[in-house]
Protein backbone atom coordinates (compact mmCIF):
# COMPACT_ATOMS: atom_id res chain seq x y z
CA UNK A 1 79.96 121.02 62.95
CA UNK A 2 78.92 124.43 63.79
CA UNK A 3 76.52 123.33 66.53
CA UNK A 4 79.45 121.12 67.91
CA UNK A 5 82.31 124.27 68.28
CA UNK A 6 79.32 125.92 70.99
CA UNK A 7 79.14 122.82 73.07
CA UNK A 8 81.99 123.46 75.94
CA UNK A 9 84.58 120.97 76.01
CA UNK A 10 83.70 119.76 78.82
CA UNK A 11 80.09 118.61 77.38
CA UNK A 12 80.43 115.55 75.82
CA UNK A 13 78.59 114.63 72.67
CA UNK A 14 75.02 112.26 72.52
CA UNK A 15 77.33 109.61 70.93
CA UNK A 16 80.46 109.65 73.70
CA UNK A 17 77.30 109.45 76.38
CA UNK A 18 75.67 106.55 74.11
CA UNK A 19 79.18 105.10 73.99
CA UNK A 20 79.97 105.48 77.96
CA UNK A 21 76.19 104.16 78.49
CA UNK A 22 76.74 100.84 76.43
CA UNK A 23 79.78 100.10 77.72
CA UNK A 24 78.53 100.50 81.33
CA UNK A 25 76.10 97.74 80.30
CA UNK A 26 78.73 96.28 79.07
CA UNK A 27 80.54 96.66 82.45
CA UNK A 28 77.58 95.50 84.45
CA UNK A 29 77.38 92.27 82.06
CA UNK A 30 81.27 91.12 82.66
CA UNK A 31 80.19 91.92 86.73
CA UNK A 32 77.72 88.79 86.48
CA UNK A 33 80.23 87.06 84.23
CA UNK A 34 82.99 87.45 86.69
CA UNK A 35 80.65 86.65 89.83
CA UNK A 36 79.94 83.34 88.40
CA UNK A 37 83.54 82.53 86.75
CA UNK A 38 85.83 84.16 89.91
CA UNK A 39 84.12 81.06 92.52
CA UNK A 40 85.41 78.68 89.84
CA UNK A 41 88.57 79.92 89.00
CA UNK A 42 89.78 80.52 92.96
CA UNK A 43 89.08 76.87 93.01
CA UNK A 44 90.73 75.94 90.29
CA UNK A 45 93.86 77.76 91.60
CA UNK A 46 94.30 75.18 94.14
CA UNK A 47 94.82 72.38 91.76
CA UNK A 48 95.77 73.91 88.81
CA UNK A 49 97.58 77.41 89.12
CA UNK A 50 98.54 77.67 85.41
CA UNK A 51 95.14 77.33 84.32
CA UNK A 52 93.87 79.34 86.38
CA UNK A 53 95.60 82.15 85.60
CA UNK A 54 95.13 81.58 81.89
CA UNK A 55 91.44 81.87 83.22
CA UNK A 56 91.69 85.17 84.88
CA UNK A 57 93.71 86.34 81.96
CA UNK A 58 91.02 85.64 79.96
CA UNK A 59 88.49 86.92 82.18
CA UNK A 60 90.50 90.55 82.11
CA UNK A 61 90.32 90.76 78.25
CA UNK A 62 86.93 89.27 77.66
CA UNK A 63 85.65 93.53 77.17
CA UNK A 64 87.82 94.01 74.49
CA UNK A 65 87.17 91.04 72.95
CA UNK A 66 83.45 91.17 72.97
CA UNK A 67 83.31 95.09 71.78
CA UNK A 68 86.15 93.66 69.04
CA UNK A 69 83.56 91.17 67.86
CA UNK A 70 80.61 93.80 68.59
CA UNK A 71 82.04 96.52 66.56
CA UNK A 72 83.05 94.04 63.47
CA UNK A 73 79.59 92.75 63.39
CA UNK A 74 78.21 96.04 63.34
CA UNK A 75 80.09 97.31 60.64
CA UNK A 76 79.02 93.83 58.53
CA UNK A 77 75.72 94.24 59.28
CA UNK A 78 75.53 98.48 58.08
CA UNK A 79 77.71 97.36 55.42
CA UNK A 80 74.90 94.89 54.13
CA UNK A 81 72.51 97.61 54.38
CA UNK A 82 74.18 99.58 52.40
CA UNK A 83 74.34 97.82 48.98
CA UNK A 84 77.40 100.94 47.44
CA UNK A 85 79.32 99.61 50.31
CA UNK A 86 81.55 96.78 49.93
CA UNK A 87 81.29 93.82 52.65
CA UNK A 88 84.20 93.52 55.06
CA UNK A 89 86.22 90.64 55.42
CA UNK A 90 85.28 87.58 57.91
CA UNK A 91 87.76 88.49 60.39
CA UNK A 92 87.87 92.05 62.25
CA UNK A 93 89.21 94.68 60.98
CA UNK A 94 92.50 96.98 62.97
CA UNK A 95 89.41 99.28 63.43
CA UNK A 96 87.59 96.97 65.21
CA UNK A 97 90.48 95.89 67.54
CA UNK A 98 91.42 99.28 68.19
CA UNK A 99 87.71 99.77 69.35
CA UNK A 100 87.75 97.03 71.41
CA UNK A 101 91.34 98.08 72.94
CA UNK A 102 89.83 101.43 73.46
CA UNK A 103 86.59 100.31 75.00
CA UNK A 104 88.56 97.91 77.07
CA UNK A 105 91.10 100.66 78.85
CA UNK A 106 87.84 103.14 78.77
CA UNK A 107 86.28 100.53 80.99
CA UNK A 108 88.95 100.18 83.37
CA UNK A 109 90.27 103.24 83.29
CA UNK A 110 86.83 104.52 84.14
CA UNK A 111 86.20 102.39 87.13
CA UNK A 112 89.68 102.92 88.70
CA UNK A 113 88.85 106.96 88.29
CA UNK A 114 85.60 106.39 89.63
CA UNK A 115 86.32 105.06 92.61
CA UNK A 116 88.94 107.07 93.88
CA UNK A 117 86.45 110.07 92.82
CA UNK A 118 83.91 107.83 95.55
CA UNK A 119 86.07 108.11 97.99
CA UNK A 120 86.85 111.73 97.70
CA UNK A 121 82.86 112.40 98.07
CA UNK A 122 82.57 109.72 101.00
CA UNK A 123 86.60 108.90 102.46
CA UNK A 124 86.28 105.83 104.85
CA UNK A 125 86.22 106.38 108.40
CA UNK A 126 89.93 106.62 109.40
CA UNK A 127 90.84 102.91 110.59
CA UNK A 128 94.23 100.89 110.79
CA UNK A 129 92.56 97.98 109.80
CA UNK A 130 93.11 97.55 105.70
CA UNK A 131 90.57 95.41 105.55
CA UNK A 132 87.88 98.02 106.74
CA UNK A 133 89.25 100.14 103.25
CA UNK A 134 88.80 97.31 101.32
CA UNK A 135 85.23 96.90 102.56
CA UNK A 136 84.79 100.45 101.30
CA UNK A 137 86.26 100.26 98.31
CA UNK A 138 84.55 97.08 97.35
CA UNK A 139 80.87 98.80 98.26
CA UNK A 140 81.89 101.44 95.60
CA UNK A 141 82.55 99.20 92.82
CA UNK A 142 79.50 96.63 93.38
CA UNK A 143 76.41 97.51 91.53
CA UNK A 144 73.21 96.93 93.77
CA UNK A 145 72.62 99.86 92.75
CA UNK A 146 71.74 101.04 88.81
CA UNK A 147 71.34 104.77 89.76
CA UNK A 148 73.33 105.86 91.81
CA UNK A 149 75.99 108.70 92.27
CA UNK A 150 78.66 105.83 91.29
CA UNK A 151 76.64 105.17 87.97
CA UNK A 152 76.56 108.81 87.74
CA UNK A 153 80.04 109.30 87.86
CA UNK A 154 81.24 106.09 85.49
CA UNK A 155 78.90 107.07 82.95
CA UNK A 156 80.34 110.93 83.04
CA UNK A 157 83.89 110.14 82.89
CA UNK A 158 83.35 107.19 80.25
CA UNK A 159 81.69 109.77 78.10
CA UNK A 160 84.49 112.61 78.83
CA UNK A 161 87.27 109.74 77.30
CA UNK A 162 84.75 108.78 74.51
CA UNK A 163 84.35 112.39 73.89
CA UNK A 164 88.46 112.76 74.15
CA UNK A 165 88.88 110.33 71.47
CA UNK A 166 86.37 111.20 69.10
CA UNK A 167 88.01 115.18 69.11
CA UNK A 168 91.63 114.04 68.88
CA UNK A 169 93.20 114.55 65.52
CA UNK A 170 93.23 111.90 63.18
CA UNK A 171 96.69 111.73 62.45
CA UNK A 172 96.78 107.87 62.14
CA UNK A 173 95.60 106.38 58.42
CA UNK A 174 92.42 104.76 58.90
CA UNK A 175 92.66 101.15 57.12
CA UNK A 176 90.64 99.90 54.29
């Protein structure tokens, strides 16, 4: 604890980077998820609108669902490992949606901040045309690129929210 009061706030800690890492991976993983779903589900919006939108729905939460289901079978598996400990029920636990809810706005909280932090560094060329911003926008959220200034920055301010969460008082009662 001592070592961790002489670390500026600003710093965050090797587990908030770990964390804003992973779920970068994470992010880059529901990219190719979405690139091959989105094709199927414009298509689908022709026919069947409902459905669709159940499908993009479902495409928006899949994050928080798969860090849910991540975080639950983490916990089972260091709670096998640990023979004191006692094993956690089948279904996750309100810790494990809460990291999965957390992950999930992390995620898309980051990206939003990250690109309007891209287009401080590079603003588009000034242009009536709104599809020339969207252009730009779009070739700051893509990832062609693993490092690059935009991983840079996603990774950073991940791991600045990772590291705001893991400081903040615990004022909540933590279940089980």
């Amino acid at each position: 604890m001592d070592r961790e009061m002489k670390r500026p706030w600003f710093v965050p800690s090797p587990i908030a980077f770990l964390n804003g890492v992973l779920l970068y991976t994470l992010l880059a993983l529901f990219g190719m998820l979405a690139a091959a779903v989105l094709p199927l589900l414009i298509e689908l919006l022709r026919t069947a609108p409902r459905l669709a939108a159940c499908g993009f729905l479902g495409l928006a939460v899949s994050p928080a669902i798969a860090v849910t289901l991540l975080h639950h079978s983490g916990h089972r598996a260091l709670d096998r490992a640990d023979s004191a400990a006692r094993l956690r029920r089948l279904l996750p636990s309100v810790q494990s949606w809460w990291a999965g809810a957390h992950a999930w706005l992390v995620l898309y909280g980051t990206s939003v901040l990250t690109s309007l932090v891209m287009l401080v560094l590079f603003p588009p060329e000034p242009e009536p045309d709104v599809a020339a911003f969207l252009s730009e926008m779009r070739s700051f959220v893509g990832f062609a690129n693993v490092m690059s200034l935009h991983t840079i920055v996603w990774v950073a301010i991940a791991s600045q929210l990772f590291e705001l969460e893991r400081r903040a008082p615990r004022d909540r009662a933590i279940e089980e």
